[in-house]
PDB file of N, CA and C in Angstrom:
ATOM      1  N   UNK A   1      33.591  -2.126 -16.875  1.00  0.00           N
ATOM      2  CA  UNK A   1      32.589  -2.821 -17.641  1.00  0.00           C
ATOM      3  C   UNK A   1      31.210  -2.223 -17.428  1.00  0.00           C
ATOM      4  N   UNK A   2      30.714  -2.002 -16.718  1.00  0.00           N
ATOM      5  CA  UNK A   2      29.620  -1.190 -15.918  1.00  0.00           C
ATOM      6  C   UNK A   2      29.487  -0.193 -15.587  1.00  0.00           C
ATOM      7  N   UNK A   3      30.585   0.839 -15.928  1.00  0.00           N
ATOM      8  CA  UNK A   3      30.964   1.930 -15.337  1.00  0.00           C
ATOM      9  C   UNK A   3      30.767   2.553 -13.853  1.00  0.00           C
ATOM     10  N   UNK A   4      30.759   1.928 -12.786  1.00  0.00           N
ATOM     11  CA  UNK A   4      30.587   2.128 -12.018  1.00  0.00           C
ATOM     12  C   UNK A   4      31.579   1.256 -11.066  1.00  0.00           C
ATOM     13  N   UNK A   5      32.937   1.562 -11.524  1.00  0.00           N
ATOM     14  CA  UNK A   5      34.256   1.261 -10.396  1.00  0.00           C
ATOM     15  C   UNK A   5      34.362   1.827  -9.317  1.00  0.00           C
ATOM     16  N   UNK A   6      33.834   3.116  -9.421  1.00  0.00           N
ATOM     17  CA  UNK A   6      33.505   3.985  -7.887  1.00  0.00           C
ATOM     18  C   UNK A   6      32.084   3.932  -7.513  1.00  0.00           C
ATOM     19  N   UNK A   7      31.365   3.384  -6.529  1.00  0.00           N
ATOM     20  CA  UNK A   7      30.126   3.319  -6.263  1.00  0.00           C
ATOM     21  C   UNK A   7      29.530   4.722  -5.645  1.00  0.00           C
ATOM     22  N   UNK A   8      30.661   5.558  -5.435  1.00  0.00           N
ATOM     23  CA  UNK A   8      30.328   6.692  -5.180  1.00  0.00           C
ATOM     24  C   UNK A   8      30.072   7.603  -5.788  1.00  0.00           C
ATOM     25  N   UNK A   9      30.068   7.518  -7.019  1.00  0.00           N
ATOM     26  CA  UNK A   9      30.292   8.100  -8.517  1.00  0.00           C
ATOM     27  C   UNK A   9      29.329   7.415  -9.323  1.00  0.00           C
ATOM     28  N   UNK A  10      28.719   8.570 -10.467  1.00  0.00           N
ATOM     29  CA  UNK A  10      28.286   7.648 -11.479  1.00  0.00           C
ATOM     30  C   UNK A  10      28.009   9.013 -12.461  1.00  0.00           C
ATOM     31  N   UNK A  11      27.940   8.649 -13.537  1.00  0.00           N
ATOM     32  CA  UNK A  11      27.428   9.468 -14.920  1.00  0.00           C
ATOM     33  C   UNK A  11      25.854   9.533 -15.394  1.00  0.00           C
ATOM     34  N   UNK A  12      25.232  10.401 -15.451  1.00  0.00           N
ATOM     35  CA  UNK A  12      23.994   9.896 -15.868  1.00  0.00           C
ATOM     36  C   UNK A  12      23.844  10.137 -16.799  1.00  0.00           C
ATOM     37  N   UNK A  13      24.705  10.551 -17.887  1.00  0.00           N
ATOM     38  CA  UNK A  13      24.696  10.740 -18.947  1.00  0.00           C
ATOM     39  C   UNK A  13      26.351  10.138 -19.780  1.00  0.00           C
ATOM     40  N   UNK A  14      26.213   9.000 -20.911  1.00  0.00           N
ATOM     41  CA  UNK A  14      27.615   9.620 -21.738  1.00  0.00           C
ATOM     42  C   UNK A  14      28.063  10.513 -21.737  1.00  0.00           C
ATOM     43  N   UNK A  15      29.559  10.714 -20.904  1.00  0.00           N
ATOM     44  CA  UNK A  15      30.397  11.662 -21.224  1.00  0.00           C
ATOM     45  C   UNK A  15      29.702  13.242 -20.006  1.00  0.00           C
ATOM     46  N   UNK A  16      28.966  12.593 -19.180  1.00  0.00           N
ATOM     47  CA  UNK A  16      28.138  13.720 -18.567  1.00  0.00           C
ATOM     48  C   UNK A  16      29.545  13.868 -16.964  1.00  0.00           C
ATOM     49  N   UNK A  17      28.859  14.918 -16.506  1.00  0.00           N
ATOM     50  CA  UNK A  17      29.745  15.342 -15.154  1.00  0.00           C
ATOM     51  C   UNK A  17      29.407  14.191 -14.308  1.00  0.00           C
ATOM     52  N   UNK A  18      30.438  13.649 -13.520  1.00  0.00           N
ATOM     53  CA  UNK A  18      30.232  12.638 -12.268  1.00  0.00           C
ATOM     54  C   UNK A  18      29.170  13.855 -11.329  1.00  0.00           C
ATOM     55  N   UNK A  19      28.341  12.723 -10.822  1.00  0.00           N
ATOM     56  CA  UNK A  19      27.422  13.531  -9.529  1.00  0.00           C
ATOM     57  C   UNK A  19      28.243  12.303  -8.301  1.00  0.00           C
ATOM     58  N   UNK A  20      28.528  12.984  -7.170  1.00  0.00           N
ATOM     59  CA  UNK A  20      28.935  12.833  -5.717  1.00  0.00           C
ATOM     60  C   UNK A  20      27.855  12.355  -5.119  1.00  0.00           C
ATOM     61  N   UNK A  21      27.125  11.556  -4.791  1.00  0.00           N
ATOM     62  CA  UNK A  21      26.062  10.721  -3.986  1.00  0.00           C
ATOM     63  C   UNK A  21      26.953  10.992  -2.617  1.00  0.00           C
ATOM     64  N   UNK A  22      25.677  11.911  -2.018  1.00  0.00           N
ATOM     65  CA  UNK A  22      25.628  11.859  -0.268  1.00  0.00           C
ATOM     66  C   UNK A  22      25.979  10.383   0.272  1.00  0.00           C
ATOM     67  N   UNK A  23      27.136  10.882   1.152  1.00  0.00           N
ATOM     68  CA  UNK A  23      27.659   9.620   2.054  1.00  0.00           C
ATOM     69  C   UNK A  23      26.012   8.673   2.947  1.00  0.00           C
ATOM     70  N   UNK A  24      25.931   7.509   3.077  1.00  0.00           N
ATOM     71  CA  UNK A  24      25.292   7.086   3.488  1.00  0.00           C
ATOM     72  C   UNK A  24      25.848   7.147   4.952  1.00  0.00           C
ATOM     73  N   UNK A  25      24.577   7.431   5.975  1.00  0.00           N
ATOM     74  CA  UNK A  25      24.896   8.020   7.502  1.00  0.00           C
ATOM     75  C   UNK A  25      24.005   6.271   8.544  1.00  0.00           C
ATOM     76  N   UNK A  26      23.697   5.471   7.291  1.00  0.00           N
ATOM     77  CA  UNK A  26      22.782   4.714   8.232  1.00  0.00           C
ATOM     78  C   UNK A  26      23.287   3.676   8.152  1.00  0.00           C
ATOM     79  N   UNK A  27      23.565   2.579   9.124  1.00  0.00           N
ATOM     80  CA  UNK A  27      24.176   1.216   9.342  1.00  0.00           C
ATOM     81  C   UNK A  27      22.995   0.064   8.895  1.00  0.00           C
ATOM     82  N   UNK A  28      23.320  -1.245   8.843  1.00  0.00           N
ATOM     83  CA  UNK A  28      22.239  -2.116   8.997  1.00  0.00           C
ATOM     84  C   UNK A  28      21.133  -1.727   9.781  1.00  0.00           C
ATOM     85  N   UNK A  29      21.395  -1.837  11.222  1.00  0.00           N
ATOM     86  CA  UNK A  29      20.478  -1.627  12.353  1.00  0.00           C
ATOM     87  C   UNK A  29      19.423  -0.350  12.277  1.00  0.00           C
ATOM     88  N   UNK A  30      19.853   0.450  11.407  1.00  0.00           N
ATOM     89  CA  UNK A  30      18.964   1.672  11.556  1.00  0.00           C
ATOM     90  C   UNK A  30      17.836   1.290  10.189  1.00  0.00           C
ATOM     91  N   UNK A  31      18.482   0.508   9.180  1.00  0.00           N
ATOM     92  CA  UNK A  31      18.145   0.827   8.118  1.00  0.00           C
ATOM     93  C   UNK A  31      16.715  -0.533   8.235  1.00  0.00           C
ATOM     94  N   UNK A  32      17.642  -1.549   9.465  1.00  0.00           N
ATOM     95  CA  UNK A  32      16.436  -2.840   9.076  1.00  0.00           C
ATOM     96  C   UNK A  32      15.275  -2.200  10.108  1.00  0.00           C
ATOM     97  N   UNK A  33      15.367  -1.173  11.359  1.00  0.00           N
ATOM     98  CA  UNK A  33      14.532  -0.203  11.819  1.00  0.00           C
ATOM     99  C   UNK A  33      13.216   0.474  11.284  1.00  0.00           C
ATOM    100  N   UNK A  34      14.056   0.986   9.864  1.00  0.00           N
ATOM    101  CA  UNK A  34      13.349   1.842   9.058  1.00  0.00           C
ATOM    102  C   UNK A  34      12.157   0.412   8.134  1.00  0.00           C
ATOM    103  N   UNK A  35      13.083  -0.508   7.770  1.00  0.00           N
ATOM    104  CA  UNK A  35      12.013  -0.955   7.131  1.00  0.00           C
ATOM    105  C   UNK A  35      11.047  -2.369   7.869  1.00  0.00           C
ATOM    106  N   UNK A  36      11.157  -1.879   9.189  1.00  0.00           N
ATOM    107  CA  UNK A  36       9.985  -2.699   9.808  1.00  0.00           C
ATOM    108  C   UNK A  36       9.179  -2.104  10.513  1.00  0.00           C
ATOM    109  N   UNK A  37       9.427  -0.717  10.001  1.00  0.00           N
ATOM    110  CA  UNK A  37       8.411   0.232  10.437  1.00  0.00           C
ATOM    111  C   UNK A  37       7.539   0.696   9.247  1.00  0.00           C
ATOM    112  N   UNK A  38       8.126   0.579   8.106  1.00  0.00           N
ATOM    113  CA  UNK A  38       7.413   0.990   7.042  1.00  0.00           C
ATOM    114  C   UNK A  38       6.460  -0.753   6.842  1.00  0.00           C
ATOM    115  N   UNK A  39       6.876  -2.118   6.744  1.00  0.00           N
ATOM    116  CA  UNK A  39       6.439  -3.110   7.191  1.00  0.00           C
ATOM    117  C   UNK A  39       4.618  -2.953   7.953  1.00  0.00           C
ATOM    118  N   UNK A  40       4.933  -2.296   9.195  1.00  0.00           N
ATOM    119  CA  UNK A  40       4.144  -1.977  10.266  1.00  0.00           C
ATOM    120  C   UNK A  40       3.074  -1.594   9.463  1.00  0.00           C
ATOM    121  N   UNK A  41       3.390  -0.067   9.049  1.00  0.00           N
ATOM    122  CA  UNK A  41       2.689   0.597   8.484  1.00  0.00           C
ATOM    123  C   UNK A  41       1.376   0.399   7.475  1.00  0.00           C
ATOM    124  N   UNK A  42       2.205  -0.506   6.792  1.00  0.00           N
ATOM    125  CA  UNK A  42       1.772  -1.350   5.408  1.00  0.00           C
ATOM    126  C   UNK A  42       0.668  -2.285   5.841  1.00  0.00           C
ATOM    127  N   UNK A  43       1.236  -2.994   7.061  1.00  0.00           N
ATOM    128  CA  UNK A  43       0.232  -3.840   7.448  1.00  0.00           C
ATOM    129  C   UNK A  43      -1.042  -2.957   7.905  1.00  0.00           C
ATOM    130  N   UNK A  44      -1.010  -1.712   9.353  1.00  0.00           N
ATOM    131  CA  UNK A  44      -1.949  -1.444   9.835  1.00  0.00           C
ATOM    132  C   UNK A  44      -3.024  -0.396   8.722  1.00  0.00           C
ATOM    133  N   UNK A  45      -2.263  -0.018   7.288  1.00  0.00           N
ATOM    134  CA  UNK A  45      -2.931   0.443   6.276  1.00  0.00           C
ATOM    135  C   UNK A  45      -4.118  -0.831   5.724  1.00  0.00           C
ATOM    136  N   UNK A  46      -3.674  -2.098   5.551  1.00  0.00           N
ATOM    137  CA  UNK A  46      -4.426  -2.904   5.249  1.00  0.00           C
ATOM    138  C   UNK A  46      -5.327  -3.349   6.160  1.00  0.00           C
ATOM    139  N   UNK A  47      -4.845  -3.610   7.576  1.00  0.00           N
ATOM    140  CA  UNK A  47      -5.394  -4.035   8.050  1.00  0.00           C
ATOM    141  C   UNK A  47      -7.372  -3.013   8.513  1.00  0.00           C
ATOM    142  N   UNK A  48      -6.855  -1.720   8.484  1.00  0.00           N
ATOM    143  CA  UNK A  48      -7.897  -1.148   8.613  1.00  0.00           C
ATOM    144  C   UNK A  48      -8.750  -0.909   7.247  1.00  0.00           C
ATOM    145  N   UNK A  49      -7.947  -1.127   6.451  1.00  0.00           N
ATOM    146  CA  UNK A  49      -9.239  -1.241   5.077  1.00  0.00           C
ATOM    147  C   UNK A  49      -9.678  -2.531   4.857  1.00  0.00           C
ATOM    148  N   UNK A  50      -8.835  -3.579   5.419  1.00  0.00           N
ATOM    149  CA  UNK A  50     -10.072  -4.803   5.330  1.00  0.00           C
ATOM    150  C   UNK A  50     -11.196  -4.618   6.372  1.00  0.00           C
ATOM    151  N   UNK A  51     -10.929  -4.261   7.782  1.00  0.00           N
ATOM    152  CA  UNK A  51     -12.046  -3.641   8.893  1.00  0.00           C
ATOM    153  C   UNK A  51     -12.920  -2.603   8.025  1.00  0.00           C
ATOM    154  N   UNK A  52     -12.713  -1.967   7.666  1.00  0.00           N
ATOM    155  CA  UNK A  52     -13.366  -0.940   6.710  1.00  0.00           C
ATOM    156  C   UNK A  52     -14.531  -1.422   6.069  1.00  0.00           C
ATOM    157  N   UNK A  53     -13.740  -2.557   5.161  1.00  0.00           N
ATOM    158  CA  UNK A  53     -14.829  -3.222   4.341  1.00  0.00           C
ATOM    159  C   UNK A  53     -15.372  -4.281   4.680  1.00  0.00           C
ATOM    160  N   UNK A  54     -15.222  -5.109   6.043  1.00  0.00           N
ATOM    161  CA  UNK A  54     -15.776  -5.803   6.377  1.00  0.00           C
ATOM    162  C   UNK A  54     -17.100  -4.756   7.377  1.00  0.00           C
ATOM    163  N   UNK A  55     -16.646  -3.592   7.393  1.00  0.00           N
ATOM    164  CA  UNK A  55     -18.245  -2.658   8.445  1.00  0.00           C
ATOM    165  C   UNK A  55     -18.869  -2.225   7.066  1.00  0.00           C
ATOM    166  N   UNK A  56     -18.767  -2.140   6.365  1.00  0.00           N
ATOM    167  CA  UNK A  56     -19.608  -2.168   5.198  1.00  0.00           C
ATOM    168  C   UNK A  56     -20.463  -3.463   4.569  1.00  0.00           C
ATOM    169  N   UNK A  57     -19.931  -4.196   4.628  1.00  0.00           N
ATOM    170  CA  UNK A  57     -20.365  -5.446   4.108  1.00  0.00           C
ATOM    171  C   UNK A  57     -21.460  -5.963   5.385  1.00  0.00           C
ATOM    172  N   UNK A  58     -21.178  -5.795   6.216  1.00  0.00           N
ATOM    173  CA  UNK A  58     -21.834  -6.234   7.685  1.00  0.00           C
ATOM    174  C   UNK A  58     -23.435  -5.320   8.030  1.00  0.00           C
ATOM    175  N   UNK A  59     -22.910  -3.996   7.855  1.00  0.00           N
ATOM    176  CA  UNK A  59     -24.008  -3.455   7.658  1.00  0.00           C
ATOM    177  C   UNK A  59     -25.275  -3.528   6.752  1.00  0.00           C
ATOM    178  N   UNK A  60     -24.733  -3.852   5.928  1.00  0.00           N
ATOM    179  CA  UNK A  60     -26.214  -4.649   4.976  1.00  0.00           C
ATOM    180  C   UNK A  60     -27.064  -4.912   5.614  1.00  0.00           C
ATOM    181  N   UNK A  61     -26.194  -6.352   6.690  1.00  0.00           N
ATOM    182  CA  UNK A  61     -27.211  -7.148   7.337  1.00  0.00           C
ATOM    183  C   UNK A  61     -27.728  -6.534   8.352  1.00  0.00           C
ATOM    184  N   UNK A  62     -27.486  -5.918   8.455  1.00  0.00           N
ATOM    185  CA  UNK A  62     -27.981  -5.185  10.094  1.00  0.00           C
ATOM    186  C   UNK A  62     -28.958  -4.096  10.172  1.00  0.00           C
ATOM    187  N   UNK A  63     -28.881  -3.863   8.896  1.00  0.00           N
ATOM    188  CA  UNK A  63     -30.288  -2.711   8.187  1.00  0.00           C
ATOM    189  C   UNK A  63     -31.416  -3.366   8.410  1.00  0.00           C
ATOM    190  N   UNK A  64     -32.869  -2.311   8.753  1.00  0.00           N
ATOM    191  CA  UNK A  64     -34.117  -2.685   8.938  1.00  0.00           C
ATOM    192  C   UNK A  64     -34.481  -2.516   7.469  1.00  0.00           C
ATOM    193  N   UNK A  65     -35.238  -3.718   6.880  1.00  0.00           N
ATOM    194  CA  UNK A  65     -35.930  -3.972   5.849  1.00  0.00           C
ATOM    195  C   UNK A  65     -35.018  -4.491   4.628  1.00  0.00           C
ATOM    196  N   UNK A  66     -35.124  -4.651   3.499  1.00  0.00           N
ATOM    197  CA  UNK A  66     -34.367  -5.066   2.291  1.00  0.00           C
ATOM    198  C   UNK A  66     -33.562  -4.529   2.188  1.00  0.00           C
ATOM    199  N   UNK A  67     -32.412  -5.194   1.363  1.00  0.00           N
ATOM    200  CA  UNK A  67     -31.190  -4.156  -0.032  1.00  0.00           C
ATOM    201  C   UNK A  67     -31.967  -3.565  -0.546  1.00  0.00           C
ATOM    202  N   UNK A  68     -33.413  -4.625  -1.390  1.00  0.00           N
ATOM    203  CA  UNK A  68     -33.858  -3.788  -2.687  1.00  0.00           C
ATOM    204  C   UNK A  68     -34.989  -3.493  -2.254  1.00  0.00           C
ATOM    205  N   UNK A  69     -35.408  -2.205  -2.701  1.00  0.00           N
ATOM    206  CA  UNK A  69     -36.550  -1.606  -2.422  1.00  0.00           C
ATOM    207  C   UNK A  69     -37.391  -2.213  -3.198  1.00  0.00           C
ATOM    208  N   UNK A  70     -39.407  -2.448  -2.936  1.00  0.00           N
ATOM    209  CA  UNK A  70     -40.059  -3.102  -3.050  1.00  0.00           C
ATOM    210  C   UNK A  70     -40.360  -2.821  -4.589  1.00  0.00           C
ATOM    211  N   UNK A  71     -40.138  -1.760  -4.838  1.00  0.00           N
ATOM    212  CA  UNK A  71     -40.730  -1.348  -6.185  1.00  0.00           C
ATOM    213  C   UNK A  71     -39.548  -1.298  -6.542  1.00  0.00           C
ATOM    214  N   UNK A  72     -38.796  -2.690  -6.799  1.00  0.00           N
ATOM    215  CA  UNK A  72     -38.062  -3.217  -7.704  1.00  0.00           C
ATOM    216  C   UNK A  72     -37.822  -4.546  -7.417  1.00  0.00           C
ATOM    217  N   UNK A  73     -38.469  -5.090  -6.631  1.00  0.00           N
ATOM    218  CA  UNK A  73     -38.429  -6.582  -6.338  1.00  0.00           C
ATOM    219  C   UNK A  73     -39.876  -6.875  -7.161  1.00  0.00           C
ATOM    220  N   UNK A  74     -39.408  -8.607  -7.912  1.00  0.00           N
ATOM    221  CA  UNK A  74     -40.537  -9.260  -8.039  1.00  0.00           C
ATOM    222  C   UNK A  74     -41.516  -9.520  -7.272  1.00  0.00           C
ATOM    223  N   UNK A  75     -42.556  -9.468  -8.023  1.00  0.00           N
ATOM    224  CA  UNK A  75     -43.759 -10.412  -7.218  1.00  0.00           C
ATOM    225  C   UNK A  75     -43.723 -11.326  -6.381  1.00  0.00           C
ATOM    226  N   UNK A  76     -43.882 -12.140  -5.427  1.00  0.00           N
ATOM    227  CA  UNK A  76     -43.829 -13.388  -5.084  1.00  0.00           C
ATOM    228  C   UNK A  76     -45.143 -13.709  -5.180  1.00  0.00           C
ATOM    229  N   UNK A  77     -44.946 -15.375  -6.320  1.00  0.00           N
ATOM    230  CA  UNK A  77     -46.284 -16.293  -7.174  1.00  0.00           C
ATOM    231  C   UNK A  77     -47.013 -17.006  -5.802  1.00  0.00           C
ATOM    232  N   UNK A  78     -45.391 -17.591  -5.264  1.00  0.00           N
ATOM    233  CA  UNK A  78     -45.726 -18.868  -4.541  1.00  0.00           C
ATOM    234  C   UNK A  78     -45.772 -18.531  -3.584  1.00  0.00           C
ATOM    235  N   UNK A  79     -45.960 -17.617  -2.811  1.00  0.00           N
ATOM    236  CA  UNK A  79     -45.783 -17.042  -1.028  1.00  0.00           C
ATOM    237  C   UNK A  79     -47.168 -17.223  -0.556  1.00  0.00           C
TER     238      UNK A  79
END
């Protein structure tokens, strides 16, 4: 129904040559390994671009004098 009675086998084309898919060499244990390391990864990728952008954002405040330079700030009426 699916053509795929042999999971080892498949057509990628109508009527095309079967391709032989490399035996799989990895068990559960290696494979749930692999993906709680890629997991890891994922996290310490995020985690250092939120640090990233939180030392950006931080630094603003920590600058001597304004964001905006004076000769582009209003007047102040009421000061």
């Amino acid at each position: 129904m699916t053509g795929f009675s042999n999971p080892t086998k498949s057509r990628p084309l109508p009527g095309g040559v079967p391709f032989d898919w490399p035996p799989v060499t990895l068990g559960h244990t290696e494979i749930d390994k692999v993906v709680n390391e890629a997991n890891r990864q994922r996290s310490a990728a995020i985690g250092a671009w939120l640090r990233r952008m939180a030392e950006n954002w931080s630094s603003l405040w920590r600058r001597p004098g304004r964001a905006v330079p004076s000769n582009l700030r209003e007047p102040k009426i009421h000061a």
